[in-house]
N, C-alpha and C. Protein backbone atom coordinates (compact mmCIF):
# COMPACT_ATOMS: atom_id res chain seq x y z
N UNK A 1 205.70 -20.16 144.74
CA UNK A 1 204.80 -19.13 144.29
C UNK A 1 204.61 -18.05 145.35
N UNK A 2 204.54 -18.33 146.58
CA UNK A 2 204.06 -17.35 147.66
C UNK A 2 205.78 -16.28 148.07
N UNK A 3 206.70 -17.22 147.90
CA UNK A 3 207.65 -15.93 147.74
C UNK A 3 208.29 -15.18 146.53
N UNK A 4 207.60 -15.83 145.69
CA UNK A 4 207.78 -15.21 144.12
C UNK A 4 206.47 -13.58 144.26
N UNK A 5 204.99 -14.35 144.88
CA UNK A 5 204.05 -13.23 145.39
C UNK A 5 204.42 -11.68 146.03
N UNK A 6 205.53 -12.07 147.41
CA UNK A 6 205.54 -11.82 148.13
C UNK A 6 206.85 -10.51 147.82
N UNK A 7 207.86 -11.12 146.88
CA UNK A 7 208.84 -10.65 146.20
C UNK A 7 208.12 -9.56 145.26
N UNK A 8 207.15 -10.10 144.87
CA UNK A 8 206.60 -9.03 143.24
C UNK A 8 205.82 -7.58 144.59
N UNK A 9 205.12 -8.02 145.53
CA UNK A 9 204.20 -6.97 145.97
C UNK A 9 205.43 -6.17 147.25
N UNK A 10 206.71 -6.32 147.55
CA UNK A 10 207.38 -5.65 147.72
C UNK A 10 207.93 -4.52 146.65
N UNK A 11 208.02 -5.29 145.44
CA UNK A 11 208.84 -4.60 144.25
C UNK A 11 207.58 -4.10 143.51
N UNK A 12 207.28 -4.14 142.55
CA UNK A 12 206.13 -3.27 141.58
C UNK A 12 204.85 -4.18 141.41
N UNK A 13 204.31 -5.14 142.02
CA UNK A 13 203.62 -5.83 142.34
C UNK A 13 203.16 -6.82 140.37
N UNK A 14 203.97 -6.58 139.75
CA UNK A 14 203.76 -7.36 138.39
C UNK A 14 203.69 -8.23 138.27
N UNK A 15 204.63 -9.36 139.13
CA UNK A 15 204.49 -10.37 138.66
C UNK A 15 202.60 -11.45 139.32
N UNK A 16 202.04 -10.58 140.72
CA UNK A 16 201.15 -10.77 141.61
C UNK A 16 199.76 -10.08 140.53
N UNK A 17 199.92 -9.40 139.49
CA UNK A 17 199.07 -8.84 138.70
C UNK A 17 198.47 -9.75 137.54
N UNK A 18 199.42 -10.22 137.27
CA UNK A 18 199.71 -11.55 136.06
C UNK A 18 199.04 -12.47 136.36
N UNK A 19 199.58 -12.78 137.75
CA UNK A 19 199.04 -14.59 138.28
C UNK A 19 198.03 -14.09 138.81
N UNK A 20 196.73 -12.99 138.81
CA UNK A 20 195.83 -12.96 139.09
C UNK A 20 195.11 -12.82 138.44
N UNK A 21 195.23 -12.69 137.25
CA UNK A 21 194.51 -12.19 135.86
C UNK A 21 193.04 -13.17 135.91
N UNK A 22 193.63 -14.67 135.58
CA UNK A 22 192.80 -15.73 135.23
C UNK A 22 192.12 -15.65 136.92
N UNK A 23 192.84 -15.56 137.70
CA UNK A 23 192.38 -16.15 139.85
C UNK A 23 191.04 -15.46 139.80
N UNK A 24 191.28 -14.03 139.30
CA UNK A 24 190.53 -12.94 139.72
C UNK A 24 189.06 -13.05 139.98
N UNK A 25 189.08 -13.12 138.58
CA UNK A 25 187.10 -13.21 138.31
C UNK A 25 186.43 -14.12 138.81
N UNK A 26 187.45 -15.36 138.65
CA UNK A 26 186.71 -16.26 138.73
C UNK A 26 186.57 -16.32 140.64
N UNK A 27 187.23 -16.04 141.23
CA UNK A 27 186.92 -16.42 142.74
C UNK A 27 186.43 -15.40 143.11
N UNK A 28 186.42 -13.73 142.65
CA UNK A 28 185.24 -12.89 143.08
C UNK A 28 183.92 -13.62 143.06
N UNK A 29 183.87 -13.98 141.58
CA UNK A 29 182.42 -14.47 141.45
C UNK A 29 181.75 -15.67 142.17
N UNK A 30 182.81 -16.38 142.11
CA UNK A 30 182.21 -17.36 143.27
C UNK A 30 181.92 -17.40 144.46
N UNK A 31 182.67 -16.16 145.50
CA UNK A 31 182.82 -15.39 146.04
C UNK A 31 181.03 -14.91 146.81
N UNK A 32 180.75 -13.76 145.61
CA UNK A 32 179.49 -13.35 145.56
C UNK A 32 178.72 -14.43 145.31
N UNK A 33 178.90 -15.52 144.64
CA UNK A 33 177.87 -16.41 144.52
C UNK A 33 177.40 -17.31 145.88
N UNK A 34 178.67 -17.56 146.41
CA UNK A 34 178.16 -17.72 147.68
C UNK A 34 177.05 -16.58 148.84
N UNK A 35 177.64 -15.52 148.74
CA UNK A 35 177.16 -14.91 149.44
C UNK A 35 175.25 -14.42 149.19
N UNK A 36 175.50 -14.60 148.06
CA UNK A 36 173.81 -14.28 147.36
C UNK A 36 172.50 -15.71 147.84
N UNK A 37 173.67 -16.53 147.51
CA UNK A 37 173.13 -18.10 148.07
C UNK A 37 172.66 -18.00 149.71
N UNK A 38 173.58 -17.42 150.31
CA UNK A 38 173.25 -17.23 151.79
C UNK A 38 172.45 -16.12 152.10
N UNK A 39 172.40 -15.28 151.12
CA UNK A 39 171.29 -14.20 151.16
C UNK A 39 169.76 -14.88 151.13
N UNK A 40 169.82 -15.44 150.25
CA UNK A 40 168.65 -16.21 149.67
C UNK A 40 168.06 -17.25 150.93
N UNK A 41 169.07 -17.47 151.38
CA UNK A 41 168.21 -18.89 152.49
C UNK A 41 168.56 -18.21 154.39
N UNK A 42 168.47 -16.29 153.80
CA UNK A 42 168.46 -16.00 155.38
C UNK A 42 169.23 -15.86 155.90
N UNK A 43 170.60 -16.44 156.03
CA UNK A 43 171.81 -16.86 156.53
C UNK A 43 172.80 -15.84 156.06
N UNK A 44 172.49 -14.45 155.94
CA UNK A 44 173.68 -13.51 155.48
C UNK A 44 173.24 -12.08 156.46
N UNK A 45 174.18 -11.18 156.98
CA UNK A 45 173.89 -9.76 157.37
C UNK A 45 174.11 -9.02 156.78
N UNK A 46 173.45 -8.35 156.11
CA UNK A 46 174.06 -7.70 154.90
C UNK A 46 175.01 -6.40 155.40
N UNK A 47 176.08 -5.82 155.59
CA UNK A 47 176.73 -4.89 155.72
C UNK A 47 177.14 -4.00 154.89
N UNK A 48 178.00 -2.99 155.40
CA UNK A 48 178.21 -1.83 154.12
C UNK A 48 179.67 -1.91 153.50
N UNK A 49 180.07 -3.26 153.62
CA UNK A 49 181.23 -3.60 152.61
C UNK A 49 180.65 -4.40 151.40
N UNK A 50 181.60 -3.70 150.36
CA UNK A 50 181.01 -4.07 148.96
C UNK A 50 181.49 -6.00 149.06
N UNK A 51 181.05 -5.98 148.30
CA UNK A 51 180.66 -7.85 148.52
C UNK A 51 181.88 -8.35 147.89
N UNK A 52 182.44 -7.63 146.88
CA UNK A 52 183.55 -8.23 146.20
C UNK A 52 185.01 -8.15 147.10
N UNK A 53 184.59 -6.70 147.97
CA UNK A 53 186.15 -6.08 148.81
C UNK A 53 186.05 -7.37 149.41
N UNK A 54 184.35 -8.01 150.41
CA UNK A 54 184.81 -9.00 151.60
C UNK A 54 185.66 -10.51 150.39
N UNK A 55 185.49 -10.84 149.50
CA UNK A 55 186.81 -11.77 149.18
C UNK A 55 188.04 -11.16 149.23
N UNK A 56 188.09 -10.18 148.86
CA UNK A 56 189.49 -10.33 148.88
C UNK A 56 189.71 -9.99 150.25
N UNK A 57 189.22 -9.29 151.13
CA UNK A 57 189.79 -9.52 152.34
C UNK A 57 189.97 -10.83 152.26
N UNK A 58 189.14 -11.66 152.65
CA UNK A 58 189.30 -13.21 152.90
C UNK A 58 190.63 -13.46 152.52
N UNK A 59 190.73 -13.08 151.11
CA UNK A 59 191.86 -13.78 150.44
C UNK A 59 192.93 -13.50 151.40
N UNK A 60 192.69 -11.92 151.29
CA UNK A 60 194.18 -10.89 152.00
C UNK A 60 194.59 -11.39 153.17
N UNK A 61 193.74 -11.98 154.16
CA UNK A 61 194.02 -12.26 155.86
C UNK A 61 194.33 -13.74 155.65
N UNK A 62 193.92 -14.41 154.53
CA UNK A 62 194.43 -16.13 154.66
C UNK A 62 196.37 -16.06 153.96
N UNK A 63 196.26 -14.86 153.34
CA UNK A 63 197.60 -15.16 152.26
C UNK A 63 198.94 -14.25 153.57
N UNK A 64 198.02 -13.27 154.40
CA UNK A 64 199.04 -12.60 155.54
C UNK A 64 199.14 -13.65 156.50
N UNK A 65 198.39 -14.52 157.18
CA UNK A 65 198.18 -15.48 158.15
C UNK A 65 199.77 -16.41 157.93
N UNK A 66 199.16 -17.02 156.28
CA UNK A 66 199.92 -18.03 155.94
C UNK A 66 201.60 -17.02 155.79
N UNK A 67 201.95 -16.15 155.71
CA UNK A 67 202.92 -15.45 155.72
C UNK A 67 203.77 -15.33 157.24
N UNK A 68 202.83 -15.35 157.80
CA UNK A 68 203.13 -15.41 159.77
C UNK A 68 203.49 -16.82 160.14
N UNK A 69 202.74 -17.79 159.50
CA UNK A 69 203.10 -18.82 159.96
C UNK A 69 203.78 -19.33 159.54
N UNK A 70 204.69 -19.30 158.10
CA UNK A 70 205.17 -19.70 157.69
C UNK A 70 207.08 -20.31 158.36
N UNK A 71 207.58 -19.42 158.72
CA UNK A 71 208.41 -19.87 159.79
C UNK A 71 208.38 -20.61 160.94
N UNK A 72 209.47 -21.63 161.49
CA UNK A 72 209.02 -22.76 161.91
C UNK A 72 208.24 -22.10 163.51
N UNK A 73 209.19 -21.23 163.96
CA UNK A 73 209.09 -19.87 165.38
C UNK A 73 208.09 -18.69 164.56
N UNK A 74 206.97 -18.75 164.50
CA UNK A 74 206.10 -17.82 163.92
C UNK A 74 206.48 -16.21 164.38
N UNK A 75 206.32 -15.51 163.91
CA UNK A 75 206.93 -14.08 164.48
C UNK A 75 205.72 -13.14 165.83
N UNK A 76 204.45 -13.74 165.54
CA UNK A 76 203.71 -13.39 166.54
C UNK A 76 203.39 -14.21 167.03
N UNK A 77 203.71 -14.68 168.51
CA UNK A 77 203.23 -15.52 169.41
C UNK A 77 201.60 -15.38 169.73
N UNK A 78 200.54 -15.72 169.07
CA UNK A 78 199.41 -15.79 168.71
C UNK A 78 198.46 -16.44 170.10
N UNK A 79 199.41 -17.62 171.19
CA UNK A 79 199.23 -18.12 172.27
C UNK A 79 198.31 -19.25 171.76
N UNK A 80 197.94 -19.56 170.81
CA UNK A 80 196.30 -20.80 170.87
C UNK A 80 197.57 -21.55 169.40
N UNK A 81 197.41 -22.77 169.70
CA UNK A 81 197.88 -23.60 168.29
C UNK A 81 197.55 -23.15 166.82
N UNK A 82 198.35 -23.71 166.02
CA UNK A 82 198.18 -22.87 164.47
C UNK A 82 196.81 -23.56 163.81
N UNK A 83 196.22 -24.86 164.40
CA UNK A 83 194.65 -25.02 164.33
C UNK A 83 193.86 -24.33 164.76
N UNK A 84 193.74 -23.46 166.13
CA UNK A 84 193.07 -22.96 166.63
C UNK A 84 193.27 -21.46 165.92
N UNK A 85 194.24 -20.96 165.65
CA UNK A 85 194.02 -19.62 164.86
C UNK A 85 193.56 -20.00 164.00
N UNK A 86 193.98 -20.86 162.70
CA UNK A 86 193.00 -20.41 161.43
C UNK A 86 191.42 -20.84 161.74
N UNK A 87 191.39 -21.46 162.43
CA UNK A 87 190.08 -21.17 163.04
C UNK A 87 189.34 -20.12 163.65
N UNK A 88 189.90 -19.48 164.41
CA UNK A 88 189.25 -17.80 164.46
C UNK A 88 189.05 -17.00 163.27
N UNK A 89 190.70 -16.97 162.87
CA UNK A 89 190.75 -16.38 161.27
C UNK A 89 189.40 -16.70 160.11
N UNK A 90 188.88 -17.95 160.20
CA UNK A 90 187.83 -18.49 159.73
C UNK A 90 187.06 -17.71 160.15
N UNK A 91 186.31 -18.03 161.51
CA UNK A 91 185.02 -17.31 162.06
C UNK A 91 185.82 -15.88 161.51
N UNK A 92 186.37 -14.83 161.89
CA UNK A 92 187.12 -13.57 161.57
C UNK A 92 186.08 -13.45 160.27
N UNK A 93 186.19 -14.14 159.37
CA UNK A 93 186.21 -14.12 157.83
C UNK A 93 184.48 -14.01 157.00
N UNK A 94 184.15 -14.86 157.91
CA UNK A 94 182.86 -15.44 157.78
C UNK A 94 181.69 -14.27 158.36
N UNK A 95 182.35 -13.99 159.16
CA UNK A 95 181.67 -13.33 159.93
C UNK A 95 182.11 -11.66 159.29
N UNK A 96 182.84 -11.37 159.33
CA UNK A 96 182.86 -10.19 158.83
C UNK A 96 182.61 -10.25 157.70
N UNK A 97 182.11 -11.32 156.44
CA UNK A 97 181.46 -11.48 155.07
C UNK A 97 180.12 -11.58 155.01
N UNK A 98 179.75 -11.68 156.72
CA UNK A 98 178.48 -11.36 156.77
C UNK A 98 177.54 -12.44 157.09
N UNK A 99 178.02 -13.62 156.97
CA UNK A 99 177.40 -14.95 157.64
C UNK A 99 176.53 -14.51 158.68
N UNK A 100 175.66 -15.19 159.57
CA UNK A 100 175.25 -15.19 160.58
C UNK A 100 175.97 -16.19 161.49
N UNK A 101 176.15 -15.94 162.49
CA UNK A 101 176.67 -16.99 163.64
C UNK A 101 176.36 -18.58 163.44
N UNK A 102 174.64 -18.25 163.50
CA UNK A 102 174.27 -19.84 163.61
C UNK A 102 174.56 -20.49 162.24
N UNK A 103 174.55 -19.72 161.06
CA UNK A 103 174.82 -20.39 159.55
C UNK A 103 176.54 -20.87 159.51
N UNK A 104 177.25 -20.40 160.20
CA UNK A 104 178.47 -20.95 160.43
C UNK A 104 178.40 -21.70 161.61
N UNK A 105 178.29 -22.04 162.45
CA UNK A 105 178.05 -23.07 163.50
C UNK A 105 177.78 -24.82 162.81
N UNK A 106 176.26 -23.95 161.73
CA UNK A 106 175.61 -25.19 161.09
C UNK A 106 176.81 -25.71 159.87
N UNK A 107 177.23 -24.65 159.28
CA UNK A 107 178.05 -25.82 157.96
C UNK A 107 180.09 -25.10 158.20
N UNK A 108 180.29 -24.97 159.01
CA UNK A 108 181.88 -24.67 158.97
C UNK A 108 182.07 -25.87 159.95
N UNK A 109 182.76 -26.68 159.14
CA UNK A 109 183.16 -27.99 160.17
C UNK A 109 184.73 -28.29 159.59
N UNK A 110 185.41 -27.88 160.90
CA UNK A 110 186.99 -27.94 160.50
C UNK A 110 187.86 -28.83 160.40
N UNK A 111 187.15 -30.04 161.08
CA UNK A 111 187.53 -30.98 160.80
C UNK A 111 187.29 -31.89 159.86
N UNK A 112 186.17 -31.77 158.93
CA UNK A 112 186.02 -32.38 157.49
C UNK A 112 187.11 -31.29 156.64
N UNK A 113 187.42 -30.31 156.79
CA UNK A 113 188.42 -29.68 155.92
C UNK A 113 189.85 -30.47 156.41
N UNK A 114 189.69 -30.58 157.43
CA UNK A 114 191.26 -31.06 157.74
C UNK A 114 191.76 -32.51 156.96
N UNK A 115 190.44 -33.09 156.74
CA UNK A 115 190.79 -34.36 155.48
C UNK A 115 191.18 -34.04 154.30
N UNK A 116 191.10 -32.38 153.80
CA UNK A 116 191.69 -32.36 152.67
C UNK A 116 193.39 -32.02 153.03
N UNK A 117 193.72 -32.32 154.25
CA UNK A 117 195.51 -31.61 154.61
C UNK A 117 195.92 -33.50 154.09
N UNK A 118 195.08 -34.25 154.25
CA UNK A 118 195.30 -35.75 153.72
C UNK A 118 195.01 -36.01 152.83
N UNK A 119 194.61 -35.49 151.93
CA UNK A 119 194.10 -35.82 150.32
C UNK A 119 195.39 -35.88 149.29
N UNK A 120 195.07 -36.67 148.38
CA UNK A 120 196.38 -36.63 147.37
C UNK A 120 196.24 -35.00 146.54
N UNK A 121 197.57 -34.72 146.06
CA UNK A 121 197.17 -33.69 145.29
C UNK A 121 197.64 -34.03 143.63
N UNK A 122 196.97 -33.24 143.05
CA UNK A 122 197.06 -33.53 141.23
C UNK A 122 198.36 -33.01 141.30
């Protein structure tokens, strides 16, 4: 899928239009739903990016990341392990979506995510 993606948004980006149809709404909205949630309990800065652009950034910097790393010799020598970047990339994300520091400190724990790199998949 990611070089079928990657193929369509070189060429007329159609086939990346399609497979986003159903993605779209639904992870904006969840998206904002998070962020309203963290509004609500304090834990958000509100900035002057529209709330929907910060997902898709998110999306945009996890789907370019995973594009960099994807080769076994990554093309930018980044210097910190490929754990330790998507971990910045994380804070990067969070933080420019407007989190507060300490609200990511308290619930971004990377190593309970890393049990899902061990989980079965459907």
């Amino acid at each position: 899928m990611n070089r079928l993606a990657v193929r369509s948004l070189l060429d007329d980006g159609e086939f990346v239009r399609v497979a986003h149809r159903k993605f779209t709404d639904a992870f904006i909205d969840k998206f904002d739903k998070c962020l309203k949630a963290a509004a609500k309990t304090g834990e958000l800065q509100e900035n002057s990016v529209r709330r929907d652009l910060r997902g898709w950034f998110a999306h945009h910097l996890g789907f370019g990341l995973m594009l960099h790393l994807r080769p076994k010799v990554p093309a930018v020598n980044y210097k910190v392990s490929r754990e330790a970047l998507v971990q910045h990339a994380v804070w990067f994300v969070l933080l420019g979506a407007g989190l507060k520091e300490k609200a990511i400190r308290r619930y971004y724990n990377p190593k309970a995510l890393a049990l899902w790199d061990d989980a079965p998949r459907l």
